[in-house]
Every structure is written in structure tokens, then in C-alpha cells.
Protein backbone atom coordinates (compact mmCIF):
# COMPACT_ATOMS: atom_id res chain seq x y z
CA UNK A 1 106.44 -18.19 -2.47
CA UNK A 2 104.58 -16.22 -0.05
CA UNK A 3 103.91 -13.59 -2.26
CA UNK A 4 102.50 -15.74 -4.84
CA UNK A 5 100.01 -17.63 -2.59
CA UNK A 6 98.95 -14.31 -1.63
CA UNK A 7 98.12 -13.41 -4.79
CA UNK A 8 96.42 -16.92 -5.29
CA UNK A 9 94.66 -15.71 -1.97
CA UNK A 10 93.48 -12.42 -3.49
CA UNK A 11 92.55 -13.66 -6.99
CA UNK A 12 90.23 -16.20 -5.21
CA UNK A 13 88.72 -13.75 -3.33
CA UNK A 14 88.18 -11.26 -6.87
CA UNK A 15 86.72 -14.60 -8.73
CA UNK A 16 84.07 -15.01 -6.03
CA UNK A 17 82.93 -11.40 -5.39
CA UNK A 18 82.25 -11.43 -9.30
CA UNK A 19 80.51 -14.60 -9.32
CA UNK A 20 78.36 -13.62 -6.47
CA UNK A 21 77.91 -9.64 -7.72
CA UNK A 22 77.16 -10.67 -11.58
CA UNK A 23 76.89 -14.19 -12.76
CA UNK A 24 74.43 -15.47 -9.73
CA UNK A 25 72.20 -12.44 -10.28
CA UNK A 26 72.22 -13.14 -13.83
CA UNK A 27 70.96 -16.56 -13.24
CA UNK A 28 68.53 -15.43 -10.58
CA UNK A 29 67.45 -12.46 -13.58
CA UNK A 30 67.16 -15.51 -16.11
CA UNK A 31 65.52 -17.79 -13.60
CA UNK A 32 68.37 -20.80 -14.22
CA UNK A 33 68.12 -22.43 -11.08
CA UNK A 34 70.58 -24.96 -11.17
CA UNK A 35 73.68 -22.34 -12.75
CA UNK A 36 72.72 -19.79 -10.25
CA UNK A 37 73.23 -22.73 -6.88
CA UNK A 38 76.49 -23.23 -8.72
CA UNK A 39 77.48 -20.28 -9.00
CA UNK A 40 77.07 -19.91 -5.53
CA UNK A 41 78.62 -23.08 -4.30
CA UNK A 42 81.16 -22.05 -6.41
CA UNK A 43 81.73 -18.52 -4.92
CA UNK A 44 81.49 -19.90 -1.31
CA UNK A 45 84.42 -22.73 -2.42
CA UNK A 46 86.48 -19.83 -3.29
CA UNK A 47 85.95 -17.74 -0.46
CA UNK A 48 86.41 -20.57 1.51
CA UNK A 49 89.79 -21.69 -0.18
CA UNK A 50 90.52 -17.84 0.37
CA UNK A 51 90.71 -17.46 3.57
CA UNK A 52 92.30 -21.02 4.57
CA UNK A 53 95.31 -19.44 2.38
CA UNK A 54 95.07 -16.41 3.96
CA UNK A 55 94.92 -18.03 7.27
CA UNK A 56 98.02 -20.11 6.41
CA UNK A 57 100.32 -17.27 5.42
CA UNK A 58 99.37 -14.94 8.85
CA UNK A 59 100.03 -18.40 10.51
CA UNK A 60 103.54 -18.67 9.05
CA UNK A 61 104.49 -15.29 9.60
């Protein structure tokens, strides 16, 4: 179990990097406003959700 919410963990982590390194410039290249603040609300959730899991597994080991 711990190795699969680590992997949860690090897949969270991926899906925000590439929202924040392509799809939010994309938006910001296109000039969509409103997909490029969710993108990045988005991003931020997942770094966010990231890091409590991460938190949680150095906390139960």
C-alpha cells in the first residue's frame, strides 16, 4: 500500500509539472484566460495533494 500511494504521490507531482511547463503556457501563448487560471489551480491542487501524501507516508514510517 505504501508503495502505491507513493506512486499516486509521484504521478501527482509529474501531472502538475506538465500542466504548469506546457498546457498553462499554451494558454498564456493563446491568450485563454480562463483555461490557463485552471490550469494553474489545477497544478497547485496537485502539488498540493502531492505533498500531503508525501507527508503522510514519511509520517508513517
Amino acid at each position: 500500500m505504501i508503495r502505491v500511494i507513493g506512486t499516486a504521490a509521484g504521478l501527482l507531482m509529474f501531472s502538475a509539472l506538465l500542466l504548469l511547463a506546457v498546457d498553462y503556457r499554451i494558454y498564456s501563448n493563446r491568450g485563454w484566460i480562463r483555461e490557463q487560471k485552471s490550469a494553474r489551480l489545477l497544478a497547485w491542487g496537485y502539488v498540493l495533494l502531492s505533498l500531503l501524501l508525501l507527508t503522510g507516508l514519511f509520517i508513517y514510517n
